[in-house]
ModelCIF file with pLDDT and N, C-alpha, C, O atoms, coordinates in Angstrom:
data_MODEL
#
_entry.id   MODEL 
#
_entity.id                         1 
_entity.type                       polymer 
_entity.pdbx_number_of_molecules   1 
#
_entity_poly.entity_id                      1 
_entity_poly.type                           'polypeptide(L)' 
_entity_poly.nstd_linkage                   no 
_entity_poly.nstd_monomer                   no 
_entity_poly.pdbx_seq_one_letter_code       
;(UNK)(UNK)(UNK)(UNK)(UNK)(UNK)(UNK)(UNK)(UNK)(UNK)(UNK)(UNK)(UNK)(UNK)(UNK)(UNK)
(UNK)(UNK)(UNK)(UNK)(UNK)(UNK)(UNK)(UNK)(UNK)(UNK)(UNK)(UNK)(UNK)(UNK)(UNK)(UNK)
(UNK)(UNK)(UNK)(UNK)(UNK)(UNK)(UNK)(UNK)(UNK)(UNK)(UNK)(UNK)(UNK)(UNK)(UNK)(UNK)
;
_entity_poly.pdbx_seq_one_letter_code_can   XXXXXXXXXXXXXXXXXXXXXXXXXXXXXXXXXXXXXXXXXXXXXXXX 
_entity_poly.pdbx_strand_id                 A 
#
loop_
_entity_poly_seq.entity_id 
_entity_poly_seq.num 
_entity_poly_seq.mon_id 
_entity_poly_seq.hetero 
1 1  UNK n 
1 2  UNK n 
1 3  UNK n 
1 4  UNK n 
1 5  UNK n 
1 6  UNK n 
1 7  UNK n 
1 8  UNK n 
1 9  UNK n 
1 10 UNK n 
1 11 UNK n 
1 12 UNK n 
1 13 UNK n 
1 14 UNK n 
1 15 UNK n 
1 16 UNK n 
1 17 UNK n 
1 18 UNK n 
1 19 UNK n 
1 20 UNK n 
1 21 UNK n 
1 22 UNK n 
1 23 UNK n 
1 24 UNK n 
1 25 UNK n 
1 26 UNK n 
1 27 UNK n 
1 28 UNK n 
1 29 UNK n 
1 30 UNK n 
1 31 UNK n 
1 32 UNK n 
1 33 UNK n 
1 34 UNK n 
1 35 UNK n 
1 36 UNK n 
1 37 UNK n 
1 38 UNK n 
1 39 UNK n 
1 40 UNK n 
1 41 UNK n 
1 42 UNK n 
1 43 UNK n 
1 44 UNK n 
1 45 UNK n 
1 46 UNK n 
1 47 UNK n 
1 48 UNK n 
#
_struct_asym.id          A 
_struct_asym.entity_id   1 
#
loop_
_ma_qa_metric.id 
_ma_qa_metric.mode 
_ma_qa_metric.name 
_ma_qa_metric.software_group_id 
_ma_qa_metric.type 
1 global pLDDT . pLDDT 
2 local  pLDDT . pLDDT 
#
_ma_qa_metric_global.metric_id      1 
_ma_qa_metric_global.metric_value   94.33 
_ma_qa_metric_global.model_id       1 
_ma_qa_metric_global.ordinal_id     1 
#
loop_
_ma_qa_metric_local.label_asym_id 
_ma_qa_metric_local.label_comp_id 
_ma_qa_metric_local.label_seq_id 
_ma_qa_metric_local.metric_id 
_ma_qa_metric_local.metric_value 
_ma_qa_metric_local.model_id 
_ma_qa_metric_local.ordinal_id 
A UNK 1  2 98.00 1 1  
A UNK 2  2 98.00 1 2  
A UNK 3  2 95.00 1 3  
A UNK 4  2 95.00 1 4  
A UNK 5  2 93.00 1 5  
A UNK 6  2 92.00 1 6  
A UNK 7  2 95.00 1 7  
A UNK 8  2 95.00 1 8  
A UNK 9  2 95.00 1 9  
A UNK 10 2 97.00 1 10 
A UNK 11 2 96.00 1 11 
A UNK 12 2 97.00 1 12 
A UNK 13 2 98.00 1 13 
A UNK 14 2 97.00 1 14 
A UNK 15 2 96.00 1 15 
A UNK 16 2 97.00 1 16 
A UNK 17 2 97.00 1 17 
A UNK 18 2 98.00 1 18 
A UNK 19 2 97.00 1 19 
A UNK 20 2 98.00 1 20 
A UNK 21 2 98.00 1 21 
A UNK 22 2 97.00 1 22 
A UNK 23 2 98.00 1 23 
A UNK 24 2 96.00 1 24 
A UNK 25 2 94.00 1 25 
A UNK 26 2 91.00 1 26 
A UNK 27 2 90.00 1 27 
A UNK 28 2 91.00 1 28 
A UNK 29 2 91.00 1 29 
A UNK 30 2 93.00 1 30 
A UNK 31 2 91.00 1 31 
A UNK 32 2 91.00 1 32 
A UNK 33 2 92.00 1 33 
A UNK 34 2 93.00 1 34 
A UNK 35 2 92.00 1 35 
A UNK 36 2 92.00 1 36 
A UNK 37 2 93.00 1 37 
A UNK 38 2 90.00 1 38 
A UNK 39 2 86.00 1 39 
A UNK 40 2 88.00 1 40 
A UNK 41 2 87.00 1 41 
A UNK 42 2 92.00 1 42 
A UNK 43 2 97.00 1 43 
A UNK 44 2 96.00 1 44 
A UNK 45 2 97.00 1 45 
A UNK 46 2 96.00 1 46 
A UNK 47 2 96.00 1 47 
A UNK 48 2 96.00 1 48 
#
loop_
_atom_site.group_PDB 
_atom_site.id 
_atom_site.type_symbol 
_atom_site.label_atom_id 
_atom_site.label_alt_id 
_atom_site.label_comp_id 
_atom_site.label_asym_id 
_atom_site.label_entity_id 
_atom_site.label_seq_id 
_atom_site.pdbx_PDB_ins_code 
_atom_site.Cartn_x 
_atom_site.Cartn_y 
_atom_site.Cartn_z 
_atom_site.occupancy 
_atom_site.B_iso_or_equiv 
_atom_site.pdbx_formal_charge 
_atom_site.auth_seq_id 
_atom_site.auth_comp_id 
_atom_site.auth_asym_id 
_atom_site.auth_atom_id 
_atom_site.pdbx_PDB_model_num 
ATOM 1   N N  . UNK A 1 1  ? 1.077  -3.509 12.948 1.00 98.00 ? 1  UNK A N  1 
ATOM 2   C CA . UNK A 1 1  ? 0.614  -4.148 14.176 1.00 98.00 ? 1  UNK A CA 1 
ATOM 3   C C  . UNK A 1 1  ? -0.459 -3.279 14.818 1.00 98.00 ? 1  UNK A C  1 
ATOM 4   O O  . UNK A 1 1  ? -0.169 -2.123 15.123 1.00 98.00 ? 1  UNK A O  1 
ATOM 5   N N  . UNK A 1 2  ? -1.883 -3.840 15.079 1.00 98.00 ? 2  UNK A N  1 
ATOM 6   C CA . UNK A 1 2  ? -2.672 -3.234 15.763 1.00 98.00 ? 2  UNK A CA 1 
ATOM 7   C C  . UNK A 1 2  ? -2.936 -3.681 17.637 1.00 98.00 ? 2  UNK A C  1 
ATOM 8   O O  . UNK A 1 2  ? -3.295 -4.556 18.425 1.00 98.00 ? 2  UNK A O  1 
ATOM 9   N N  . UNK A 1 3  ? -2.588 -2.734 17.533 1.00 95.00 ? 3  UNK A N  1 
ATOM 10  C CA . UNK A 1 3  ? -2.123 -2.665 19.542 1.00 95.00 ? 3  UNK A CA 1 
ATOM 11  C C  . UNK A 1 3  ? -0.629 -2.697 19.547 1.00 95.00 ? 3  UNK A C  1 
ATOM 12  O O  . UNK A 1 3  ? -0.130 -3.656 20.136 1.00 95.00 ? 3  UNK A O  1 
ATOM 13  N N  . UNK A 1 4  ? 0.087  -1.927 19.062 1.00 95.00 ? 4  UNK A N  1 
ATOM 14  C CA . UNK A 1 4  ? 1.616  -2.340 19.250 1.00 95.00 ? 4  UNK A CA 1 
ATOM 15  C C  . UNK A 1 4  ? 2.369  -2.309 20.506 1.00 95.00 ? 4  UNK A C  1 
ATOM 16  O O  . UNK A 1 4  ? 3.539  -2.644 20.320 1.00 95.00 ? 4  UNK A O  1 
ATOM 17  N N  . UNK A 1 5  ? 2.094  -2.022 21.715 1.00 93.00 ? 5  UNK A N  1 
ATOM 18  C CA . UNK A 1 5  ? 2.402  -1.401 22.765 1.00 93.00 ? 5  UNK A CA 1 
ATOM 19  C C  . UNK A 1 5  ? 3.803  -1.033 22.443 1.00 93.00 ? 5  UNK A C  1 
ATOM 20  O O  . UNK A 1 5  ? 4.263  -0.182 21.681 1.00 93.00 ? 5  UNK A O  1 
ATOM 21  N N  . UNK A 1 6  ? 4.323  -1.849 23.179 1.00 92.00 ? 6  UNK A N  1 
ATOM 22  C CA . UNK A 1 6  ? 6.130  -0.559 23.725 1.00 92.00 ? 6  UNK A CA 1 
ATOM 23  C C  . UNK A 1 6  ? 7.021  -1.258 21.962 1.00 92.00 ? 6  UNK A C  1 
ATOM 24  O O  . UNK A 1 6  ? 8.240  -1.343 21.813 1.00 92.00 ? 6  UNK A O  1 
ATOM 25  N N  . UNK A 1 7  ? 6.282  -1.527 21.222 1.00 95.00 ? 7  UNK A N  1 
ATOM 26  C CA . UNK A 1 7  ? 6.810  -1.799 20.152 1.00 95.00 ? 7  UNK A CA 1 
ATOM 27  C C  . UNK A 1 7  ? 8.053  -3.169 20.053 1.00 95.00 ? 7  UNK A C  1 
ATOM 28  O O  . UNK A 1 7  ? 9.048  -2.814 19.422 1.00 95.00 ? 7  UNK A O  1 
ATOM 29  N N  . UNK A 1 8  ? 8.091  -4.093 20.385 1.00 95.00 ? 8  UNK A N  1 
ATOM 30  C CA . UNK A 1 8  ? 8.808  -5.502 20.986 1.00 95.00 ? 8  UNK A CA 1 
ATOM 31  C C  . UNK A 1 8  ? 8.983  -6.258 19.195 1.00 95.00 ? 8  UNK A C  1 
ATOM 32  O O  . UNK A 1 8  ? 9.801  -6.309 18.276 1.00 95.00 ? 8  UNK A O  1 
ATOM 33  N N  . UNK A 1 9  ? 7.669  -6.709 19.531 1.00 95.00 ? 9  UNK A N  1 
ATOM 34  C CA . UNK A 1 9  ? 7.160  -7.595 18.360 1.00 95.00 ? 9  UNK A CA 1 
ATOM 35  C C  . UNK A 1 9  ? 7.735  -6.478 16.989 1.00 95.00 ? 9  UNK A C  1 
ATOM 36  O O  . UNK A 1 9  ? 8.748  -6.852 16.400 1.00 95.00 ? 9  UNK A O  1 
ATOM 37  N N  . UNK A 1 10 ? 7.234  -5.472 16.641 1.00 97.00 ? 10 UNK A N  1 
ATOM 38  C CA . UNK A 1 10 ? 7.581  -5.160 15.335 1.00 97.00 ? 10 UNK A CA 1 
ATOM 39  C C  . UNK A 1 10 ? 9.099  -4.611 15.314 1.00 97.00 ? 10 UNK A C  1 
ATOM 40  O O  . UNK A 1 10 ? 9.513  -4.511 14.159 1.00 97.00 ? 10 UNK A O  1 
ATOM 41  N N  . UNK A 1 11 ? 10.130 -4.191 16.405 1.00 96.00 ? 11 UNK A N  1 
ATOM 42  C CA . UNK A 1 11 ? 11.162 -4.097 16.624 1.00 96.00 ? 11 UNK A CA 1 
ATOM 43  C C  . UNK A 1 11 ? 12.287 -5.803 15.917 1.00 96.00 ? 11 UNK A C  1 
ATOM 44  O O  . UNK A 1 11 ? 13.366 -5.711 15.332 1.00 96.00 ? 11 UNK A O  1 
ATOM 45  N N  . UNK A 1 12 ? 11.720 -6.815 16.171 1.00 97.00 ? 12 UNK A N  1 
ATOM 46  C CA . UNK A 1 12 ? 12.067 -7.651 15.943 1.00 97.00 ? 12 UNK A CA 1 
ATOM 47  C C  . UNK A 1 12 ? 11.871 -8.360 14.450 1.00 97.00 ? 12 UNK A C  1 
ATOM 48  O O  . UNK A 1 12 ? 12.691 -9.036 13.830 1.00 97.00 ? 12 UNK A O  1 
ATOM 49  N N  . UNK A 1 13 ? 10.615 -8.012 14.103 1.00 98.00 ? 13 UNK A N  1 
ATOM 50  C CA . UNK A 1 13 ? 10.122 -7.672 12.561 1.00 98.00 ? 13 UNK A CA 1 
ATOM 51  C C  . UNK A 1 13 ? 11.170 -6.905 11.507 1.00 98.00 ? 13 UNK A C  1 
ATOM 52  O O  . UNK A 1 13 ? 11.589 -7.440 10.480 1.00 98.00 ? 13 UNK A O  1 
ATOM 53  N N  . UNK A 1 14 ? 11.544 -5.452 11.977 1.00 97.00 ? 14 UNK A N  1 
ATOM 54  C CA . UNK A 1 14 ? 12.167 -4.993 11.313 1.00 97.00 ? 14 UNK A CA 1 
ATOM 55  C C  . UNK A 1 14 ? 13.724 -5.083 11.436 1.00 97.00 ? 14 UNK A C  1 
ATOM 56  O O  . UNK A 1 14 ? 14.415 -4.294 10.792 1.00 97.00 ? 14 UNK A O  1 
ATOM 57  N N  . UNK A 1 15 ? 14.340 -6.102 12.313 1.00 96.00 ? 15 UNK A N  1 
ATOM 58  C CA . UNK A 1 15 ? 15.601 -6.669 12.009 1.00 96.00 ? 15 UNK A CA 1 
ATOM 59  C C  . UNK A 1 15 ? 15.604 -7.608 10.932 1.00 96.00 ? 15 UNK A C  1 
ATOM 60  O O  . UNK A 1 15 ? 16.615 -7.747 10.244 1.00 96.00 ? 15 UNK A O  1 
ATOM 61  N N  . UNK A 1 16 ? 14.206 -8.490 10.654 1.00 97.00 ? 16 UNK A N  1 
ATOM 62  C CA . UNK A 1 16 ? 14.461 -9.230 9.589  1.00 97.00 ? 16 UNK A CA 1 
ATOM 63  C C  . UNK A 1 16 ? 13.817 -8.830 8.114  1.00 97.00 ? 16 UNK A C  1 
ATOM 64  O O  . UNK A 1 16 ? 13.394 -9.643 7.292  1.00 97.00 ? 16 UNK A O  1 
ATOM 65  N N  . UNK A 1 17 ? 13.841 -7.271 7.959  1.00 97.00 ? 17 UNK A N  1 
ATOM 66  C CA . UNK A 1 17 ? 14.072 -6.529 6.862  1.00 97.00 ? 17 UNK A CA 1 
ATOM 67  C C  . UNK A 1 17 ? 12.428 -5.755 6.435  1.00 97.00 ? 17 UNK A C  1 
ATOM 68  O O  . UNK A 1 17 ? 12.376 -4.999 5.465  1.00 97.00 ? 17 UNK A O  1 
ATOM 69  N N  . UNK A 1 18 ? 11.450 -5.984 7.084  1.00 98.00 ? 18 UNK A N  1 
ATOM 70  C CA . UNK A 1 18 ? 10.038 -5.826 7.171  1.00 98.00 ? 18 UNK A CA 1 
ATOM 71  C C  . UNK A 1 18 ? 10.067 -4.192 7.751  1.00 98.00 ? 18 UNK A C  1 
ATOM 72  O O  . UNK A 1 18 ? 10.820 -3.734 8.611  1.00 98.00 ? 18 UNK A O  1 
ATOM 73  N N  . UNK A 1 19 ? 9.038  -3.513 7.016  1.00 97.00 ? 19 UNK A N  1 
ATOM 74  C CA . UNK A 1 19 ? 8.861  -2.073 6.759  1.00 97.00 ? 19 UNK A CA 1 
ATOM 75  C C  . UNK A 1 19 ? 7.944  -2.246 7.551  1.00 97.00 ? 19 UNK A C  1 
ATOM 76  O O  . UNK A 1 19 ? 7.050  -2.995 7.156  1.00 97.00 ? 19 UNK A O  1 
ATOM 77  N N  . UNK A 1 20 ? 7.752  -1.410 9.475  1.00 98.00 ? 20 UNK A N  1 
ATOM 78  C CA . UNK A 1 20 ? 6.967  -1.876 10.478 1.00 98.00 ? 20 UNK A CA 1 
ATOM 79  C C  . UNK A 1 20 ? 6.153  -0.237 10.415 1.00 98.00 ? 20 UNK A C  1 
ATOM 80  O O  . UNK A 1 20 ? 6.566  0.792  9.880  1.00 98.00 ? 20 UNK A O  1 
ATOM 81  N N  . UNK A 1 21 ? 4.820  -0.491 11.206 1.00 98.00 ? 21 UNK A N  1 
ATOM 82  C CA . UNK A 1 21 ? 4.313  0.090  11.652 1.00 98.00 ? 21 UNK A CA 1 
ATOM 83  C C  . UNK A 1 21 ? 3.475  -0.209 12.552 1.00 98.00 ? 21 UNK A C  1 
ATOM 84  O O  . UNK A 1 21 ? 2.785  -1.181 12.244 1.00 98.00 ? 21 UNK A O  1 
ATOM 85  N N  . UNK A 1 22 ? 3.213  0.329  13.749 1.00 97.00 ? 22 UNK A N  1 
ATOM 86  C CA . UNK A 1 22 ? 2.681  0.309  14.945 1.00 97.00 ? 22 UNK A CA 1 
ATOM 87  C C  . UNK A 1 22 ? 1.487  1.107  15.577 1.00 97.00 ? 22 UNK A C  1 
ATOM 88  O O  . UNK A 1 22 ? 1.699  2.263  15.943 1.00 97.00 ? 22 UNK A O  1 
ATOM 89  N N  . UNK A 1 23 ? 0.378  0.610  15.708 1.00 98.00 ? 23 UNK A N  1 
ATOM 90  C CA . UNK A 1 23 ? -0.725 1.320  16.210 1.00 98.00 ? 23 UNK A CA 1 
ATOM 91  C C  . UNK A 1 23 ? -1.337 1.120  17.585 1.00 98.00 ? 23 UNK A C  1 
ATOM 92  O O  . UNK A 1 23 ? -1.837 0.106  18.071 1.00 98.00 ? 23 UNK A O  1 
ATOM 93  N N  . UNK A 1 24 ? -1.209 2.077  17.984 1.00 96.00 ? 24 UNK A N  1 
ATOM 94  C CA . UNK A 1 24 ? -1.577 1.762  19.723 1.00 96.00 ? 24 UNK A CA 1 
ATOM 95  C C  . UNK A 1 24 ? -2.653 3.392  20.066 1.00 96.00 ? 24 UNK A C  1 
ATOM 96  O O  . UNK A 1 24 ? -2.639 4.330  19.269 1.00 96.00 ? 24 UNK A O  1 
ATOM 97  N N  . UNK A 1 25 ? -3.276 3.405  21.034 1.00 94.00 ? 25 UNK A N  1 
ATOM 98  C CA . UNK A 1 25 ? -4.451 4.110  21.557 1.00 94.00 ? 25 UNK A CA 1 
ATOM 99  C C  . UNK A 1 25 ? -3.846 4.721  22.757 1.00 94.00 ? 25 UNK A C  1 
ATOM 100 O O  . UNK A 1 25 ? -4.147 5.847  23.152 1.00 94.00 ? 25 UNK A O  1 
ATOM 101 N N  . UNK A 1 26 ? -3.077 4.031  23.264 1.00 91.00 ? 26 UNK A N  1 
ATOM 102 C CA . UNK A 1 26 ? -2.358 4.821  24.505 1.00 91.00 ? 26 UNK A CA 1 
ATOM 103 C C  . UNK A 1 26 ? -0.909 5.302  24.201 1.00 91.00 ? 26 UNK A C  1 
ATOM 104 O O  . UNK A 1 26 ? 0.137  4.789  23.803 1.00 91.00 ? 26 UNK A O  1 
ATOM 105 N N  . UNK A 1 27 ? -1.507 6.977  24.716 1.00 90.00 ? 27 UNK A N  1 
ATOM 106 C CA . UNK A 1 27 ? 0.329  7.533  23.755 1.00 90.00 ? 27 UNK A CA 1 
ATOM 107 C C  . UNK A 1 27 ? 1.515  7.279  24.734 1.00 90.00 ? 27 UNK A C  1 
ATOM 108 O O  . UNK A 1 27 ? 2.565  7.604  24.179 1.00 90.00 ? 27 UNK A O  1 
ATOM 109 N N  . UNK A 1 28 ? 1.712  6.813  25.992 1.00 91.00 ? 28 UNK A N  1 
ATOM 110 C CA . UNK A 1 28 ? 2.724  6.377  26.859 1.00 91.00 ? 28 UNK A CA 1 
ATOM 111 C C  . UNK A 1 28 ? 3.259  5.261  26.094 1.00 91.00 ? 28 UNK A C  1 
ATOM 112 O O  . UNK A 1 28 ? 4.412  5.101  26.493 1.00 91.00 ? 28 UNK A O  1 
ATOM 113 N N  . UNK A 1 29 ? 2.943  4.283  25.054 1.00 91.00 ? 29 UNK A N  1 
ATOM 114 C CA . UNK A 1 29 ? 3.197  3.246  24.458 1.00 91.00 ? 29 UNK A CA 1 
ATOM 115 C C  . UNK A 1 29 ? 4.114  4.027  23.414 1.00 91.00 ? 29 UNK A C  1 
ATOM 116 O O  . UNK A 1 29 ? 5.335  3.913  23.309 1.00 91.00 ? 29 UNK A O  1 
ATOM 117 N N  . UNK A 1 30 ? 3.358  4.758  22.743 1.00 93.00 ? 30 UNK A N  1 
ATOM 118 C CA . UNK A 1 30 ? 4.475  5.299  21.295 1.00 93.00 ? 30 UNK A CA 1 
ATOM 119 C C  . UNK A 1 30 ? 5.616  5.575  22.157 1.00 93.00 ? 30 UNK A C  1 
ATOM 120 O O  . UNK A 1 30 ? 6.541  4.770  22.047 1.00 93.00 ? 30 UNK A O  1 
ATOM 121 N N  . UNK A 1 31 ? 5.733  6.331  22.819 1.00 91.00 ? 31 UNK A N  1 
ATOM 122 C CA . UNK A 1 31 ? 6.755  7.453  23.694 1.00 91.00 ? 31 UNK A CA 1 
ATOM 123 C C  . UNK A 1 31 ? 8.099  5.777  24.483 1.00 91.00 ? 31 UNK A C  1 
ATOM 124 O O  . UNK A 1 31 ? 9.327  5.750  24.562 1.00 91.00 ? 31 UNK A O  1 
ATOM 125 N N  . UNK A 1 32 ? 7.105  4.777  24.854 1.00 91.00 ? 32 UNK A N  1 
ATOM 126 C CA . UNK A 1 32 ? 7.833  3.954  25.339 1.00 91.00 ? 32 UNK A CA 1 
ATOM 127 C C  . UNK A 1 32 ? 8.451  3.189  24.270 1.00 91.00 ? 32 UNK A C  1 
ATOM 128 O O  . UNK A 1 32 ? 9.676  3.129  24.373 1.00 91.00 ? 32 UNK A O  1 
ATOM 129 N N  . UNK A 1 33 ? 7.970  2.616  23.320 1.00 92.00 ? 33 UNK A N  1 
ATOM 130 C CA . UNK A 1 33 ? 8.619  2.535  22.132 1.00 92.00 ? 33 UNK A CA 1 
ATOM 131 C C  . UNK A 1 33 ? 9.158  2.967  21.499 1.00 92.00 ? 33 UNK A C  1 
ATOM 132 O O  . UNK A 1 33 ? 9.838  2.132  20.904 1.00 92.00 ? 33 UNK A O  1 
ATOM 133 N N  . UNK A 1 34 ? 9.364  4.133  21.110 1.00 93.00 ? 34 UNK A N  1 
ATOM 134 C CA . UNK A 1 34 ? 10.302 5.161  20.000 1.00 93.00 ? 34 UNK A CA 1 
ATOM 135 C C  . UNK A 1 34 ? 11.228 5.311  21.614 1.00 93.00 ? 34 UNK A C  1 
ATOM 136 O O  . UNK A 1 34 ? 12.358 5.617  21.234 1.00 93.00 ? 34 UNK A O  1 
ATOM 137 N N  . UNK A 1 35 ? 11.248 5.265  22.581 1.00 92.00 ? 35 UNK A N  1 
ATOM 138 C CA . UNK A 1 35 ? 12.342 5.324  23.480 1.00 92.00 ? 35 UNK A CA 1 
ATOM 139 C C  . UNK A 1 35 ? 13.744 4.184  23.385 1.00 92.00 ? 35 UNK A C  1 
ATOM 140 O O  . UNK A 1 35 ? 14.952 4.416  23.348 1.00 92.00 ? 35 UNK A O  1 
ATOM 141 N N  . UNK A 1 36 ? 13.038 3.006  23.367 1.00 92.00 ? 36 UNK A N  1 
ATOM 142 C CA . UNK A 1 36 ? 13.501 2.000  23.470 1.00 92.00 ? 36 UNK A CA 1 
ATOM 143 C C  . UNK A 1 36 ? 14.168 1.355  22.159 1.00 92.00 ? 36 UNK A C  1 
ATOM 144 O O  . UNK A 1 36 ? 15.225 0.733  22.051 1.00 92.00 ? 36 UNK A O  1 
ATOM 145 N N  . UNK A 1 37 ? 13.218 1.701  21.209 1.00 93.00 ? 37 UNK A N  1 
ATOM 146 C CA . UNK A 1 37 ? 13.826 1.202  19.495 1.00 93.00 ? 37 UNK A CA 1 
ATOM 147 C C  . UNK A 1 37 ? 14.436 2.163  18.718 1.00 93.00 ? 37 UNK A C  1 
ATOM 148 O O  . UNK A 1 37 ? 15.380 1.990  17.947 1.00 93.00 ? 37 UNK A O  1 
ATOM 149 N N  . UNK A 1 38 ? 13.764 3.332  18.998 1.00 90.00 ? 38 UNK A N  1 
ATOM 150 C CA . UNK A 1 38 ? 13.720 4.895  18.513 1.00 90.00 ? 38 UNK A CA 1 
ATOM 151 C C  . UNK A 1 38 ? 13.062 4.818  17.296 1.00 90.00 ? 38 UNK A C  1 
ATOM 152 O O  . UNK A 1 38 ? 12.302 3.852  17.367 1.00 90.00 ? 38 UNK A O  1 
ATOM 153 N N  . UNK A 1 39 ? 12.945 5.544  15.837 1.00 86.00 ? 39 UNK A N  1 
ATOM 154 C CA . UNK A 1 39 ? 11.954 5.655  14.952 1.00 86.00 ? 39 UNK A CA 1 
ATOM 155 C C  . UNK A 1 39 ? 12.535 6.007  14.124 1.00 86.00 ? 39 UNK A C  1 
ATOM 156 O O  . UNK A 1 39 ? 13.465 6.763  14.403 1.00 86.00 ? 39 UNK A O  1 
ATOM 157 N N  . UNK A 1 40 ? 12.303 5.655  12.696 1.00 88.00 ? 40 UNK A N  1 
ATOM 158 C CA . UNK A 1 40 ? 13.320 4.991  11.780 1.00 88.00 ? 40 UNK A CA 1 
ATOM 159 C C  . UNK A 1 40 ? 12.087 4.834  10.294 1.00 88.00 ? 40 UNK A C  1 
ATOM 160 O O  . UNK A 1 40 ? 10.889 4.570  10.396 1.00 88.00 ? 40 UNK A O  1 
ATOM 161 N N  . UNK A 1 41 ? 12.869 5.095  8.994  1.00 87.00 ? 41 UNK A N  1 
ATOM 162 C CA . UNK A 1 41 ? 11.328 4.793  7.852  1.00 87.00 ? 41 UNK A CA 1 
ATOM 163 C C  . UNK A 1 41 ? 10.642 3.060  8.275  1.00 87.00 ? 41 UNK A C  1 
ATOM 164 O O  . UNK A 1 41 ? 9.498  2.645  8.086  1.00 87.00 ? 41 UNK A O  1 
ATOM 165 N N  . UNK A 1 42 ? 11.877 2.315  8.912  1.00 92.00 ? 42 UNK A N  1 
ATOM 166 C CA . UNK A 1 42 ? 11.683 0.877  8.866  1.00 92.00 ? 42 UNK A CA 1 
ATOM 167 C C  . UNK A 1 42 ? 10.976 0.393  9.806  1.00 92.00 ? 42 UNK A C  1 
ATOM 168 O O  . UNK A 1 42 ? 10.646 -0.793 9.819  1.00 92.00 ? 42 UNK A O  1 
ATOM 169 N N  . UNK A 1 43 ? 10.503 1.606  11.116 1.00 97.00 ? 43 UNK A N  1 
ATOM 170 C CA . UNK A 1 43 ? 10.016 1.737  12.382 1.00 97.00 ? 43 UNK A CA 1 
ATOM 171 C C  . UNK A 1 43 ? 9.440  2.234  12.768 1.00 97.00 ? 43 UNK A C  1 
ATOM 172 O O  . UNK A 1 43 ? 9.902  2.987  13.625 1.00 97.00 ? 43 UNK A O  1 
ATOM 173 N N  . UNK A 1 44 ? 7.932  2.287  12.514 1.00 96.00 ? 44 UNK A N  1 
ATOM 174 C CA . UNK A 1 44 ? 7.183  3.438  12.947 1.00 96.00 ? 44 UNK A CA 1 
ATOM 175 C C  . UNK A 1 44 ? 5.943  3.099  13.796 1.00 96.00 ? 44 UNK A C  1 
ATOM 176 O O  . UNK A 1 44 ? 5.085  2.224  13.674 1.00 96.00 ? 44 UNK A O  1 
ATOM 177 N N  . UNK A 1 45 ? 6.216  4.495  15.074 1.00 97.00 ? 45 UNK A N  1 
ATOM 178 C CA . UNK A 1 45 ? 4.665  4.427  16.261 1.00 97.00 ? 45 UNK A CA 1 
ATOM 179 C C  . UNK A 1 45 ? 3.869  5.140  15.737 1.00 97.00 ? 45 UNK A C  1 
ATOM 180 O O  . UNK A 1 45 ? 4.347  5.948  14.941 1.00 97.00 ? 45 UNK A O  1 
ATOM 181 N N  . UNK A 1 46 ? 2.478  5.156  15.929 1.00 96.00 ? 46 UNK A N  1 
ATOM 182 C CA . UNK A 1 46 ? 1.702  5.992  15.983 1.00 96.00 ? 46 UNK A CA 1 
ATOM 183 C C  . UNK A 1 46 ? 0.533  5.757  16.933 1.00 96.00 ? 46 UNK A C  1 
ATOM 184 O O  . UNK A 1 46 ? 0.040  4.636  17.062 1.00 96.00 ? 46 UNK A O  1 
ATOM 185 N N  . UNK A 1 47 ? 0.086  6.850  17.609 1.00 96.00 ? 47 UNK A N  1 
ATOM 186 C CA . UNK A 1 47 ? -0.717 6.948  18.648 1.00 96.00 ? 47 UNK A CA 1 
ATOM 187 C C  . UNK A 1 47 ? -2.302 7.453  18.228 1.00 96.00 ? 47 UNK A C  1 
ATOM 188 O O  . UNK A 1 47 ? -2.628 8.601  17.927 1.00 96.00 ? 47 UNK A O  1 
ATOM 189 N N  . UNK A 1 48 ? -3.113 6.350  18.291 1.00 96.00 ? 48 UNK A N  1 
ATOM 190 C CA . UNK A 1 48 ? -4.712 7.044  17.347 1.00 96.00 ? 48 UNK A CA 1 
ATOM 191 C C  . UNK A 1 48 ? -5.108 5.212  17.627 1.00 96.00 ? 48 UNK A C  1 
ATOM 192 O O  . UNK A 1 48 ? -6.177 4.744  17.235 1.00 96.00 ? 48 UNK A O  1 
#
């Protein structure tokens, strides 16, 4: 996902078995996401 913010959409992705990754520009987003879902091989933020 490009723009992932607080990670919602790919959180919901990877309940239905999908290997996620998340790209967002603002690092308060990773931090709010890996808070909320936490981070996982099946779950991943990255801030860039």
């Amino acid at each position: 996902e490009l723009g992932s913010g607080s990670g919602c959409n790919l959180a919901h992705l990877a309940t239905l078995g999908a290997r996620c990754t998340g790209v967002d520009i603002a690092p308060s987003r990773q931090a709010a996401a890996e808070q909320r879902w936490g981070r996982s091989p099946e779950l991943e933020f990255i801030t860039q």
